[in-house]
PDB file of N, CA and C in Angstrom:
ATOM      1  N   UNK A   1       1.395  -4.336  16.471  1.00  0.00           N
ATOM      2  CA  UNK A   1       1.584  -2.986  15.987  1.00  0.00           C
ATOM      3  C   UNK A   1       3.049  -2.588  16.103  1.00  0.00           C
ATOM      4  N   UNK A   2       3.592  -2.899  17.342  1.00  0.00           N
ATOM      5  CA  UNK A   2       5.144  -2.748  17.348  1.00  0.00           C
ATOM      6  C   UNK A   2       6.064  -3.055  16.294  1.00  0.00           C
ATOM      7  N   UNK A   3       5.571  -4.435  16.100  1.00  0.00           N
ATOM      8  CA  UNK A   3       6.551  -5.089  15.078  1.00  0.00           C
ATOM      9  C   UNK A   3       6.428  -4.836  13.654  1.00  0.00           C
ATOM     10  N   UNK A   4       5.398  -4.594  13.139  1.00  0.00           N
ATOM     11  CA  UNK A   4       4.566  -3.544  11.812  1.00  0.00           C
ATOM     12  C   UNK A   4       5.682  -2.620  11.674  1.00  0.00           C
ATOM     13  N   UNK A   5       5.412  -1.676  12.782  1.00  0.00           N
ATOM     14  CA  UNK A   5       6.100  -0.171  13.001  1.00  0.00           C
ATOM     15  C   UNK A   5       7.787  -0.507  12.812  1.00  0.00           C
ATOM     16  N   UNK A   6       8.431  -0.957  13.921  1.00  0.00           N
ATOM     17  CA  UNK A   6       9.800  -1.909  13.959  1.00  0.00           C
ATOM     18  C   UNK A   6      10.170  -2.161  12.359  1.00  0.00           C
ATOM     19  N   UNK A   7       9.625  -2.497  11.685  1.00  0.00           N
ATOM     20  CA  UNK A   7       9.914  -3.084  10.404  1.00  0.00           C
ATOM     21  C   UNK A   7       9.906  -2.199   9.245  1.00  0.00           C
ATOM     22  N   UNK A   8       8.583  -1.456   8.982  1.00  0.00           N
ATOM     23  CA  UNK A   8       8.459  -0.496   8.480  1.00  0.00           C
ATOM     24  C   UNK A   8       9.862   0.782   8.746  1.00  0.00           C
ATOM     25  N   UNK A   9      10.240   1.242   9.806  1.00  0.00           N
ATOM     26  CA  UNK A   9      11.184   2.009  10.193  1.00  0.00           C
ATOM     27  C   UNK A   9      12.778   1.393   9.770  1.00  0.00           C
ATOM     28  N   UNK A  10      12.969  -0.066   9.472  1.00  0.00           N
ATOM     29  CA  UNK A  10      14.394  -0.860   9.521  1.00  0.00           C
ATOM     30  C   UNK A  10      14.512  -0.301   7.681  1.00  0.00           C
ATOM     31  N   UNK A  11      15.661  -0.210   7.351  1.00  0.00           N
ATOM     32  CA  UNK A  11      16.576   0.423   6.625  1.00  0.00           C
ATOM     33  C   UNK A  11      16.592  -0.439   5.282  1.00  0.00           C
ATOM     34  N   UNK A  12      16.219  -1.645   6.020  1.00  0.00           N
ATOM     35  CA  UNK A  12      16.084  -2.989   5.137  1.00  0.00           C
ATOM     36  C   UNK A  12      14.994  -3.128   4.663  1.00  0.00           C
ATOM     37  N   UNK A  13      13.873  -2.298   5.108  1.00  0.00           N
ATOM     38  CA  UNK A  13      12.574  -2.678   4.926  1.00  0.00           C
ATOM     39  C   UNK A  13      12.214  -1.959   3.467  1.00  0.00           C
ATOM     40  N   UNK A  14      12.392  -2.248   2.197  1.00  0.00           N
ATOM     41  CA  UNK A  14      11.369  -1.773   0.880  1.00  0.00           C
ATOM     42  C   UNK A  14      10.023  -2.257   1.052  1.00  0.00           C
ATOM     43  N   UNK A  15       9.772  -2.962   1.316  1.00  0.00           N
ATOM     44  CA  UNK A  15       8.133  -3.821   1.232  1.00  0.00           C
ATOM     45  C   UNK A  15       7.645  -4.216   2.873  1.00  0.00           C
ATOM     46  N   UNK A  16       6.561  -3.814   3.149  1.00  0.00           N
ATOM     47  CA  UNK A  16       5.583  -4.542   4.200  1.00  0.00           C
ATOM     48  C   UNK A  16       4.353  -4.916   3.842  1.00  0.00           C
ATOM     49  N   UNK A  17       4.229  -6.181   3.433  1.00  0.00           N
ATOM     50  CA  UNK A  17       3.017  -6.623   2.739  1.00  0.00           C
ATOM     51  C   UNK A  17       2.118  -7.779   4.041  1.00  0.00           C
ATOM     52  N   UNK A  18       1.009  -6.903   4.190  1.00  0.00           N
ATOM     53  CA  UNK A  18      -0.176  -7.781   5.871  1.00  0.00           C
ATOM     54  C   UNK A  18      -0.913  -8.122   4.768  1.00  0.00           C
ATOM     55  N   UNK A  19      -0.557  -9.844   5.234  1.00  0.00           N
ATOM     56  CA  UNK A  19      -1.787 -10.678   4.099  1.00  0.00           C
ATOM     57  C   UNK A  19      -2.634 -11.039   5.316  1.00  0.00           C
ATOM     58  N   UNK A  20      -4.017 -11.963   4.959  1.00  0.00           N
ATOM     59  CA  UNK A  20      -5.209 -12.278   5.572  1.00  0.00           C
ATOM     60  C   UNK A  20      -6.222 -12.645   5.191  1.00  0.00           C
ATOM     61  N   UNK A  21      -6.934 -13.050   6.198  1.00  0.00           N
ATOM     62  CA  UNK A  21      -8.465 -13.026   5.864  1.00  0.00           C
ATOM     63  C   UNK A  21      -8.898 -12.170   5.821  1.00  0.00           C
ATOM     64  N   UNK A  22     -10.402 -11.603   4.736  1.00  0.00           N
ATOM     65  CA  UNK A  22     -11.249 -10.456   4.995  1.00  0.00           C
ATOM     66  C   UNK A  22     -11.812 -10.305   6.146  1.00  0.00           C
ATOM     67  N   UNK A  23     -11.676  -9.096   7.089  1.00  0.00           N
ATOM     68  CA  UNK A  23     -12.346  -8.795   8.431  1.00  0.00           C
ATOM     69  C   UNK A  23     -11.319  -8.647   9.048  1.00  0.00           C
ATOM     70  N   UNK A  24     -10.127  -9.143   8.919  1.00  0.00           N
ATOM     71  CA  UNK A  24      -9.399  -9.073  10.295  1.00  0.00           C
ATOM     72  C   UNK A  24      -8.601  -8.301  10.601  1.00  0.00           C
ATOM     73  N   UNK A  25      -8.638  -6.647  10.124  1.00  0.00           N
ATOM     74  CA  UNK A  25      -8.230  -5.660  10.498  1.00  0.00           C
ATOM     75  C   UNK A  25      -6.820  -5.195   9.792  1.00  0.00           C
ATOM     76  N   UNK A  26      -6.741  -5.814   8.642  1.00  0.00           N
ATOM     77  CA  UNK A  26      -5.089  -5.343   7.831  1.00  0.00           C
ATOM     78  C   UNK A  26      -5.308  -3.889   7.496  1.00  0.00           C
ATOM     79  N   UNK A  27      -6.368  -3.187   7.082  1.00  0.00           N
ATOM     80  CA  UNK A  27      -6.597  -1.909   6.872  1.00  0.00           C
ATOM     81  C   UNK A  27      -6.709  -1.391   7.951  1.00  0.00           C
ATOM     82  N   UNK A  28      -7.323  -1.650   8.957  1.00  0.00           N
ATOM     83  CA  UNK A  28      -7.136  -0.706  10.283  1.00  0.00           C
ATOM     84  C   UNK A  28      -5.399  -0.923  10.773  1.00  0.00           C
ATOM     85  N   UNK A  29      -4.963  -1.710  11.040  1.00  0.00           N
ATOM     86  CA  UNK A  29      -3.869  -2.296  11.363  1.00  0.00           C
ATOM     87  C   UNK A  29      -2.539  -0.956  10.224  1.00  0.00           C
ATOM     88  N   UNK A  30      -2.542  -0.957   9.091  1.00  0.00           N
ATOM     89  CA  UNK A  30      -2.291  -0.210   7.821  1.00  0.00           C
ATOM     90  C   UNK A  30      -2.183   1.031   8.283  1.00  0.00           C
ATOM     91  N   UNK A  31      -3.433   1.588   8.556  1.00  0.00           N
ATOM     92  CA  UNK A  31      -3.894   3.072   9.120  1.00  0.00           C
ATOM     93  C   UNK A  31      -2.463   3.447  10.340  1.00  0.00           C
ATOM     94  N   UNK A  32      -3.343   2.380  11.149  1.00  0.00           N
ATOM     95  CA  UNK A  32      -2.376   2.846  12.426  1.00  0.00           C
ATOM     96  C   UNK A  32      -1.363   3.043  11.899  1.00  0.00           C
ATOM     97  N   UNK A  33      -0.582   2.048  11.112  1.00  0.00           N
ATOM     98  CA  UNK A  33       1.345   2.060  11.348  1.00  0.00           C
ATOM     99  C   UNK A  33       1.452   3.276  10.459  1.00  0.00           C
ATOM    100  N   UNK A  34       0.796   3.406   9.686  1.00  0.00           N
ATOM    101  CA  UNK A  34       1.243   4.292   8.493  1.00  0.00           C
ATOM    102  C   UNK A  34       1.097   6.103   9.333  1.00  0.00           C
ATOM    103  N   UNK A  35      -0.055   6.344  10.477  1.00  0.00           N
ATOM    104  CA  UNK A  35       0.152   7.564  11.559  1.00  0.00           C
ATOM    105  C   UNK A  35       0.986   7.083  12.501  1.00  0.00           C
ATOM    106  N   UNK A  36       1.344   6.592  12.737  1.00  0.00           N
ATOM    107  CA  UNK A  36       2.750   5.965  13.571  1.00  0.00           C
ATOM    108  C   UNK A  36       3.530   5.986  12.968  1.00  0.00           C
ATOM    109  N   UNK A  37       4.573   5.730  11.840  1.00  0.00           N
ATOM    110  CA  UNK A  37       5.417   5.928  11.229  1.00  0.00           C
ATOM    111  C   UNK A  37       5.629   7.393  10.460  1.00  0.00           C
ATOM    112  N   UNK A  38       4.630   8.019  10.201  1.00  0.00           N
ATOM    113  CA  UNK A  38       4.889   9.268   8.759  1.00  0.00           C
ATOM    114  C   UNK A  38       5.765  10.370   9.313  1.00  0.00           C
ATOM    115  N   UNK A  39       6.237  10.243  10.501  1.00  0.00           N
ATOM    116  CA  UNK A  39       7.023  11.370  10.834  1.00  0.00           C
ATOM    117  C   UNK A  39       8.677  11.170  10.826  1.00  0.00           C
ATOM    118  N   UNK A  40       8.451   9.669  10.355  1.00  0.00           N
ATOM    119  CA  UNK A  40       9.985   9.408   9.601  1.00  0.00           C
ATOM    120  C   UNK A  40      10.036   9.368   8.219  1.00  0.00           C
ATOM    121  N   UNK A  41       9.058   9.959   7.509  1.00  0.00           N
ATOM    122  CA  UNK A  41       8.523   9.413   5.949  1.00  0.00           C
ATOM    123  C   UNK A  41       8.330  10.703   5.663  1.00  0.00           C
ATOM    124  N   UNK A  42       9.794  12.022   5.420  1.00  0.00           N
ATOM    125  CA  UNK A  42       9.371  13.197   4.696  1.00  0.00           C
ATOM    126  C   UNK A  42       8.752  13.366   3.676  1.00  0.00           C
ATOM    127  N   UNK A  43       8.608  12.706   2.771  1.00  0.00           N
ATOM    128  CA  UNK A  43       7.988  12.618   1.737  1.00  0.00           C
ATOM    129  C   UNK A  43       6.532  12.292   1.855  1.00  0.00           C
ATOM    130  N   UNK A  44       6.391  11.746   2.723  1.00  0.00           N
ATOM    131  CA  UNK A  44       4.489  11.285   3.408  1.00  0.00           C
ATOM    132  C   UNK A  44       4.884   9.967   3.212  1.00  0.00           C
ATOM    133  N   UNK A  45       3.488   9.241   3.465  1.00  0.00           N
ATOM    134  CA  UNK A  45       2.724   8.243   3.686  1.00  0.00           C
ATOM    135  C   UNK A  45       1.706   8.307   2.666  1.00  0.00           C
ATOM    136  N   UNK A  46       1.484   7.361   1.453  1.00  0.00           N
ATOM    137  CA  UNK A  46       0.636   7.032   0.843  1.00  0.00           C
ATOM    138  C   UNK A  46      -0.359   5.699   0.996  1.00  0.00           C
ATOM    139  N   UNK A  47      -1.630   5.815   1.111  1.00  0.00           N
ATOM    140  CA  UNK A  47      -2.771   4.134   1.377  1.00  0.00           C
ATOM    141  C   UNK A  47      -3.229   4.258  -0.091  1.00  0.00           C
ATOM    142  N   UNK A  48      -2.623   3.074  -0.294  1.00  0.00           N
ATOM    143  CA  UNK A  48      -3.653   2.687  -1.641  1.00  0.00           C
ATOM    144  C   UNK A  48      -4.306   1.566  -1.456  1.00  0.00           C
ATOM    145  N   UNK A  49      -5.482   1.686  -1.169  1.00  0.00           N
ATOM    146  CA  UNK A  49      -6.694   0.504  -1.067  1.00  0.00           C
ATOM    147  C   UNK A  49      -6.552  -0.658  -2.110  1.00  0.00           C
ATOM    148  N   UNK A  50      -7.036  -1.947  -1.579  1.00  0.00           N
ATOM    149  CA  UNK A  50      -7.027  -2.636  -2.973  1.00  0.00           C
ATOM    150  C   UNK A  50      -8.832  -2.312  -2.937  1.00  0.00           C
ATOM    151  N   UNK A  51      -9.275  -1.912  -4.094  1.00  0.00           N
ATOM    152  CA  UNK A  51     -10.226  -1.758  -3.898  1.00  0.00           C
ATOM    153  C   UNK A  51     -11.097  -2.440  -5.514  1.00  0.00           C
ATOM    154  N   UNK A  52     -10.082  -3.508  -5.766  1.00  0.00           N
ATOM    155  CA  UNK A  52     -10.647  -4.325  -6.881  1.00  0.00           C
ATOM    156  C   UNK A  52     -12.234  -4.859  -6.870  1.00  0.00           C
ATOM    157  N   UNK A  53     -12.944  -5.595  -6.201  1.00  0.00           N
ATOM    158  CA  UNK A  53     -14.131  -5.888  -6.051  1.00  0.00           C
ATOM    159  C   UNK A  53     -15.293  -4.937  -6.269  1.00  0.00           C
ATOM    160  N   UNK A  54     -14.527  -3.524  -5.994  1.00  0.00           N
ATOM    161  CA  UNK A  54     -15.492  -1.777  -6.403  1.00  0.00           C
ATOM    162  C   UNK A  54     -15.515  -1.676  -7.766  1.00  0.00           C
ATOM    163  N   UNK A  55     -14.594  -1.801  -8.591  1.00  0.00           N
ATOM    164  CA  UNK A  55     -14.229  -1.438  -9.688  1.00  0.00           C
ATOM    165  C   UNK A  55     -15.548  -1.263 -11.016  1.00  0.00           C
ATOM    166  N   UNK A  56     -16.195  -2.605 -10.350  1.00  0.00           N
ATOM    167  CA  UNK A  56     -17.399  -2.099 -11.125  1.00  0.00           C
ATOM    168  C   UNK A  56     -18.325  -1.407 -11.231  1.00  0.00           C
ATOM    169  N   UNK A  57     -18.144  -0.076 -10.194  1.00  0.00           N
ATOM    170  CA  UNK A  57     -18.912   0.773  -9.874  1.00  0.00           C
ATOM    171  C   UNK A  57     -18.162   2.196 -10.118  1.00  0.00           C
ATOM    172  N   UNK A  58     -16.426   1.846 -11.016  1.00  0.00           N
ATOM    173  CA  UNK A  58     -16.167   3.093 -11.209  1.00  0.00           C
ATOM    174  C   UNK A  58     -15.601   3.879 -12.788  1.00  0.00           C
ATOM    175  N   UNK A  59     -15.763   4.573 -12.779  1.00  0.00           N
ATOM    176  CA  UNK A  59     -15.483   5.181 -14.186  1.00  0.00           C
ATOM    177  C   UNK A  59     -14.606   4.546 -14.685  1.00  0.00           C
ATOM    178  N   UNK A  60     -14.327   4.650 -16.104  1.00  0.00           N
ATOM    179  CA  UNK A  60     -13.354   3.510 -16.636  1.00  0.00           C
ATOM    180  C   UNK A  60     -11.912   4.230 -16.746  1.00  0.00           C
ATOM    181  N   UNK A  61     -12.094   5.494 -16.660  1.00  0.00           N
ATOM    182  CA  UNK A  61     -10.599   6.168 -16.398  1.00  0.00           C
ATOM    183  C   UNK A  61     -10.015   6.241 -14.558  1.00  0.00           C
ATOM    184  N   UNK A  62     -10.959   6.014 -13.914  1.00  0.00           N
ATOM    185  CA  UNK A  62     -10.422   5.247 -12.556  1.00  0.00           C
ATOM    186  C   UNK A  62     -10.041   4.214 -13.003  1.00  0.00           C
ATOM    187  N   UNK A  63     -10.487   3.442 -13.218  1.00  0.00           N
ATOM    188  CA  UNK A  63      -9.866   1.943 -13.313  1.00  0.00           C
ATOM    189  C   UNK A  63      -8.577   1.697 -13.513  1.00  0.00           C
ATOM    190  N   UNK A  64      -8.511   2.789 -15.007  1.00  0.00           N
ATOM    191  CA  UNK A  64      -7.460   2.818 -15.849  1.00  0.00           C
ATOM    192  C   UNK A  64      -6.121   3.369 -15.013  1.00  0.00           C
ATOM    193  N   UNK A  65      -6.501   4.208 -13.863  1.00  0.00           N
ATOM    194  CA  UNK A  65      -5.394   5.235 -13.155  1.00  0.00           C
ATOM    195  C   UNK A  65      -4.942   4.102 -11.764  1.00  0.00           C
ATOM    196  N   UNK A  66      -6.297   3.271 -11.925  1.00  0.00           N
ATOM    197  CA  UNK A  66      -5.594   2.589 -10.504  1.00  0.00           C
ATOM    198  C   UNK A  66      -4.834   1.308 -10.644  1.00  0.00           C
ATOM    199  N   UNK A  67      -5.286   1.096 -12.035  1.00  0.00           N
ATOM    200  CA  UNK A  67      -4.208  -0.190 -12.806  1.00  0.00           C
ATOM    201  C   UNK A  67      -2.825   0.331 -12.865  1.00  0.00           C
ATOM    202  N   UNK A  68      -2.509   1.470 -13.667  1.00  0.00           N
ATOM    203  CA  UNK A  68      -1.621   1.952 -13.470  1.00  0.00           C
ATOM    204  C   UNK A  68      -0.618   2.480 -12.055  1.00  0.00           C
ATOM    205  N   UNK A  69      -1.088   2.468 -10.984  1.00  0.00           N
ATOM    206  CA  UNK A  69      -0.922   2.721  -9.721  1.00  0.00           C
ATOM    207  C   UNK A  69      -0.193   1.613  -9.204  1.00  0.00           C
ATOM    208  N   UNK A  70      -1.105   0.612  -9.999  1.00  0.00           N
ATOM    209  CA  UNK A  70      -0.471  -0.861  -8.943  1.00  0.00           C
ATOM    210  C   UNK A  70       0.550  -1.205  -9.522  1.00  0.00           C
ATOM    211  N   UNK A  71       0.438  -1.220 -11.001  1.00  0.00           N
ATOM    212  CA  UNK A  71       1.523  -1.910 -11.943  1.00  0.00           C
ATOM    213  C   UNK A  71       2.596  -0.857 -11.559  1.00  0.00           C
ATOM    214  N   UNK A  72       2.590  -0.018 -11.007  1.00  0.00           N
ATOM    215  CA  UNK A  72       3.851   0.779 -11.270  1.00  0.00           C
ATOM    216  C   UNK A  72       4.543   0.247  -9.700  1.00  0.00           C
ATOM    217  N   UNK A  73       3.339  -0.048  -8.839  1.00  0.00           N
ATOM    218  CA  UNK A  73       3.966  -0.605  -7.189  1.00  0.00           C
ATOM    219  C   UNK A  73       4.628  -1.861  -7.832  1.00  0.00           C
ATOM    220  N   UNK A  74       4.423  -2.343  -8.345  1.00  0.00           N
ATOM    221  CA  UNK A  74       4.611  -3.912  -8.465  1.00  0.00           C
ATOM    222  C   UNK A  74       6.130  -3.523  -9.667  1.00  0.00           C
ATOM    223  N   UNK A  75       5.801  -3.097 -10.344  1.00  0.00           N
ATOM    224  CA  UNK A  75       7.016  -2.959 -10.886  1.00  0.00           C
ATOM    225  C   UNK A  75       8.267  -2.607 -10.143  1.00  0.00           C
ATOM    226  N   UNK A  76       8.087  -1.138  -9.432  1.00  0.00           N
ATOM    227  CA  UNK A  76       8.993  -0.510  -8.793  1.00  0.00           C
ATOM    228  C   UNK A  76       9.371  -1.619  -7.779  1.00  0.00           C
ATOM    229  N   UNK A  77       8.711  -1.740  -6.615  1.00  0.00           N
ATOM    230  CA  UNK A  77       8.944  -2.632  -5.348  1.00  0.00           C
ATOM    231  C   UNK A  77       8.975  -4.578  -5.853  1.00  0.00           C
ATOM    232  N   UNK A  78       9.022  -4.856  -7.240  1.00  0.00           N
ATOM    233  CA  UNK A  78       9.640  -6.168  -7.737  1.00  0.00           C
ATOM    234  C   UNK A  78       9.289  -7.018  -6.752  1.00  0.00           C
ATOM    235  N   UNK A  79       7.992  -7.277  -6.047  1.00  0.00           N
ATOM    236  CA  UNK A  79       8.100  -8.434  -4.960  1.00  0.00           C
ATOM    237  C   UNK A  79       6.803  -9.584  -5.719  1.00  0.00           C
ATOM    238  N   UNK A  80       6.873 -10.589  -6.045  1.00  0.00           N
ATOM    239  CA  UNK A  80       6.378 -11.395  -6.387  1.00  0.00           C
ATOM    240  C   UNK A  80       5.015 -12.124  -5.512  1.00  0.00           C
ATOM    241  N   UNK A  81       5.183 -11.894  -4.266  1.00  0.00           N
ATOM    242  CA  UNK A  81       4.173 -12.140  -3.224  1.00  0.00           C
ATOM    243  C   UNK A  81       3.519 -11.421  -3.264  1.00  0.00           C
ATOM    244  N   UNK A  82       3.882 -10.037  -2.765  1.00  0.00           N
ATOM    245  CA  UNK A  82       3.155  -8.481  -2.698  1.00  0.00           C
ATOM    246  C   UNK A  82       1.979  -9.009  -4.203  1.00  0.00           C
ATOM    247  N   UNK A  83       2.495  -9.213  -5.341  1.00  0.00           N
ATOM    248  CA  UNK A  83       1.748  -8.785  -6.792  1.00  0.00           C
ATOM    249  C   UNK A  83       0.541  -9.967  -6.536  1.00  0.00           C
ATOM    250  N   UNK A  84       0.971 -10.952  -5.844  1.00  0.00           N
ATOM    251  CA  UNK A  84      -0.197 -11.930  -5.874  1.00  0.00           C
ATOM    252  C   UNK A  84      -1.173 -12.046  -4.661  1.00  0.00           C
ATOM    253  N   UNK A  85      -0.420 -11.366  -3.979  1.00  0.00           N
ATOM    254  CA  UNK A  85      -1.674 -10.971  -2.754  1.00  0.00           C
ATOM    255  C   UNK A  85      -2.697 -10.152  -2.757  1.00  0.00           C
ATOM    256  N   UNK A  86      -2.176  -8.789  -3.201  1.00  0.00           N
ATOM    257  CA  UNK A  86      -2.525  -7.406  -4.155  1.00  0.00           C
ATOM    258  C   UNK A  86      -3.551  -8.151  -5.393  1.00  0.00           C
ATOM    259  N   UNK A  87      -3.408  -8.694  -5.682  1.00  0.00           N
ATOM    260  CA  UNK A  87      -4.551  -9.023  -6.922  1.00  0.00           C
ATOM    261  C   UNK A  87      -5.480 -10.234  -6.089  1.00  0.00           C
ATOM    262  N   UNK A  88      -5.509 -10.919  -5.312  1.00  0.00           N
ATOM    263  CA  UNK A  88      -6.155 -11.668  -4.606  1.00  0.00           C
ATOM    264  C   UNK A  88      -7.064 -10.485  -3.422  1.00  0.00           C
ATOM    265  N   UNK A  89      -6.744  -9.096  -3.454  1.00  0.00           N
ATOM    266  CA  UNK A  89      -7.066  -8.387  -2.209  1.00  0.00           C
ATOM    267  C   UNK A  89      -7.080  -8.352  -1.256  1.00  0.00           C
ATOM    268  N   UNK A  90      -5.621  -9.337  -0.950  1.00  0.00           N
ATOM    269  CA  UNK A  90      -4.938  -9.597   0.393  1.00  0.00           C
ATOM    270  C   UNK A  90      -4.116  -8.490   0.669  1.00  0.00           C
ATOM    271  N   UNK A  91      -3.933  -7.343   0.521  1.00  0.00           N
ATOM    272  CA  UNK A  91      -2.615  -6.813   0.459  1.00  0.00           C
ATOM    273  C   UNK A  91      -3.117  -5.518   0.697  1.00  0.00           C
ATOM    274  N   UNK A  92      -2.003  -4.807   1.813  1.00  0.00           N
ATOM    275  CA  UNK A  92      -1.501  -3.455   1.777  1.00  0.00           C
ATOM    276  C   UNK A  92      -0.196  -2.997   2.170  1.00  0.00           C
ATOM    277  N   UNK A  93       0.119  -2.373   1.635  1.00  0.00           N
ATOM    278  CA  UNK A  93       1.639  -1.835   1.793  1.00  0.00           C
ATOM    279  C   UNK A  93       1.752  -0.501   2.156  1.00  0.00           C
ATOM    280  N   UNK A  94       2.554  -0.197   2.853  1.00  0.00           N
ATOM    281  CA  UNK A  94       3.002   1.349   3.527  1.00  0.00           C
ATOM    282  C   UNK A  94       4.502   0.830   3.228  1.00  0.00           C
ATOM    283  N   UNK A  95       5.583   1.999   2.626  1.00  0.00           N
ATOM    284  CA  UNK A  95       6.360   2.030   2.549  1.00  0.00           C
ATOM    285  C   UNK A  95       6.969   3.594   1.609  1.00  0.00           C
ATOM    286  N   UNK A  96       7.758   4.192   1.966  1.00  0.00           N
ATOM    287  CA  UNK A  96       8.138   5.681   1.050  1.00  0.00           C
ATOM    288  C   UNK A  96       8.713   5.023  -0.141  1.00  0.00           C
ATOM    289  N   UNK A  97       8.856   3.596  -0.350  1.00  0.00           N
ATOM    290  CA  UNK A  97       8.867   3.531  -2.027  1.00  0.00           C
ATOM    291  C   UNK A  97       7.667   4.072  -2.677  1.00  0.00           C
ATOM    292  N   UNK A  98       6.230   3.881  -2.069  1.00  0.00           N
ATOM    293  CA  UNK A  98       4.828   3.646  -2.836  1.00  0.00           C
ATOM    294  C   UNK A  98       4.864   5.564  -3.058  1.00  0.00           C
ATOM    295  N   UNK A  99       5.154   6.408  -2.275  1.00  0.00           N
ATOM    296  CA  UNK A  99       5.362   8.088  -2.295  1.00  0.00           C
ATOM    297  C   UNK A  99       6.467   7.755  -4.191  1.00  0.00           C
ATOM    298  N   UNK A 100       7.094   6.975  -4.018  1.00  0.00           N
ATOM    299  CA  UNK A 100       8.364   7.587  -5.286  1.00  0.00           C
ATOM    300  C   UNK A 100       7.351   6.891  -6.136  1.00  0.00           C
ATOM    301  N   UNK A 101       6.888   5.493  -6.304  1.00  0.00           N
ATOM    302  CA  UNK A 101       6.086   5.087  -7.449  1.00  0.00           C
ATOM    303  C   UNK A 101       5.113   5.579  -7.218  1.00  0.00           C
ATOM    304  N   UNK A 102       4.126   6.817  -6.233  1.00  0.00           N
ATOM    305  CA  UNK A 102       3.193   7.175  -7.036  1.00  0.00           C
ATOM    306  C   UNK A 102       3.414   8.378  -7.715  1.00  0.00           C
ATOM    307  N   UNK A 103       4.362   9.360  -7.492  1.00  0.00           N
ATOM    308  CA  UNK A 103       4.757  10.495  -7.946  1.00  0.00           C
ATOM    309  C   UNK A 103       4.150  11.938  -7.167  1.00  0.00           C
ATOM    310  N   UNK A 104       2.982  12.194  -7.940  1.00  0.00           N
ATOM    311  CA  UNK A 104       2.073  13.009  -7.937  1.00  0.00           C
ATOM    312  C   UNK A 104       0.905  12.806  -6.952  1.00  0.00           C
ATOM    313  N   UNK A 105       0.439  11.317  -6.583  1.00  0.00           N
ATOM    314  CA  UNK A 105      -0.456  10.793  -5.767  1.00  0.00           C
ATOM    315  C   UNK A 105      -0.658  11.848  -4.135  1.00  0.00           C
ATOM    316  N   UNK A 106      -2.056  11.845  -4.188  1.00  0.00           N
ATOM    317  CA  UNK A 106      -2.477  12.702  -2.719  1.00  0.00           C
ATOM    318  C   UNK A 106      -1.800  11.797  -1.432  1.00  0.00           C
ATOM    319  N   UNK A 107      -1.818  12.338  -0.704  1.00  0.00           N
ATOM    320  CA  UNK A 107      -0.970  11.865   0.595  1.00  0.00           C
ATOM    321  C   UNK A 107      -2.265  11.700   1.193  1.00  0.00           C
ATOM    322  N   UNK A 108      -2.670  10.688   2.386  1.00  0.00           N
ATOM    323  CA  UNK A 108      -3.259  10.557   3.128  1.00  0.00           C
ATOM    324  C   UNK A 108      -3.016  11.070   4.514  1.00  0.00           C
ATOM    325  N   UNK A 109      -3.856  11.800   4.860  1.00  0.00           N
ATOM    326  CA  UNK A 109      -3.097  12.595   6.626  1.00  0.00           C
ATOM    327  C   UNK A 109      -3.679  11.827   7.725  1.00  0.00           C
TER     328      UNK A 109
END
């Protein structure tokens, strides 16, 4: 958790991408750093789930808003790993780039 946090906070840091196996806590792990960090993140803290495997259970203008969501992470934050982990549903990212590429997006508290 230190080193999550540590990294997330470094100046250098655009991208923190926790790859894995399913189960082993990258979303809890996510949670934490992201309420551990947001009080250096005026702008907030945004979680965007990969929540691809749901998709078939959601309206087709969700779909459409959360395609757009990612493509715009993946565009903005240009990381080539991040895009293939993220589509494998290895992937979450906390970073105040994901606040500028989502724009308008709800903040998570």
């Amino acid at each position: 958790m230190a080193e999550v946090n540590a990294r997330l906070l470094s100046p250098e840091c655009r991208l923190l991408t926790l790859i894995g196996a399913p189960g082993i806590g990258k979303t809890r792990l996510a949670m934490q750093a992201a309420r551990a960090v947001e009080p250096s993140f005026p702008d907030g803290v945004c979680f965007v789930p990969p929540l691809i495997r749901l998709r078939s259970h959601w309206h087709p203008a969700e779909v459409a808003s959360y395609d757009r969501i990612v493509a715009r992470l993946r565009e903005t934050l240009g990381d080539d790993e991040f895009a293939h982990a993220w589509a494998e549903g290895r992937a979450m990212t906390l970073d105040e780039a994901i606040a500028e590429a989502l724009g308008n997006a709800t903040t998570q508290d």
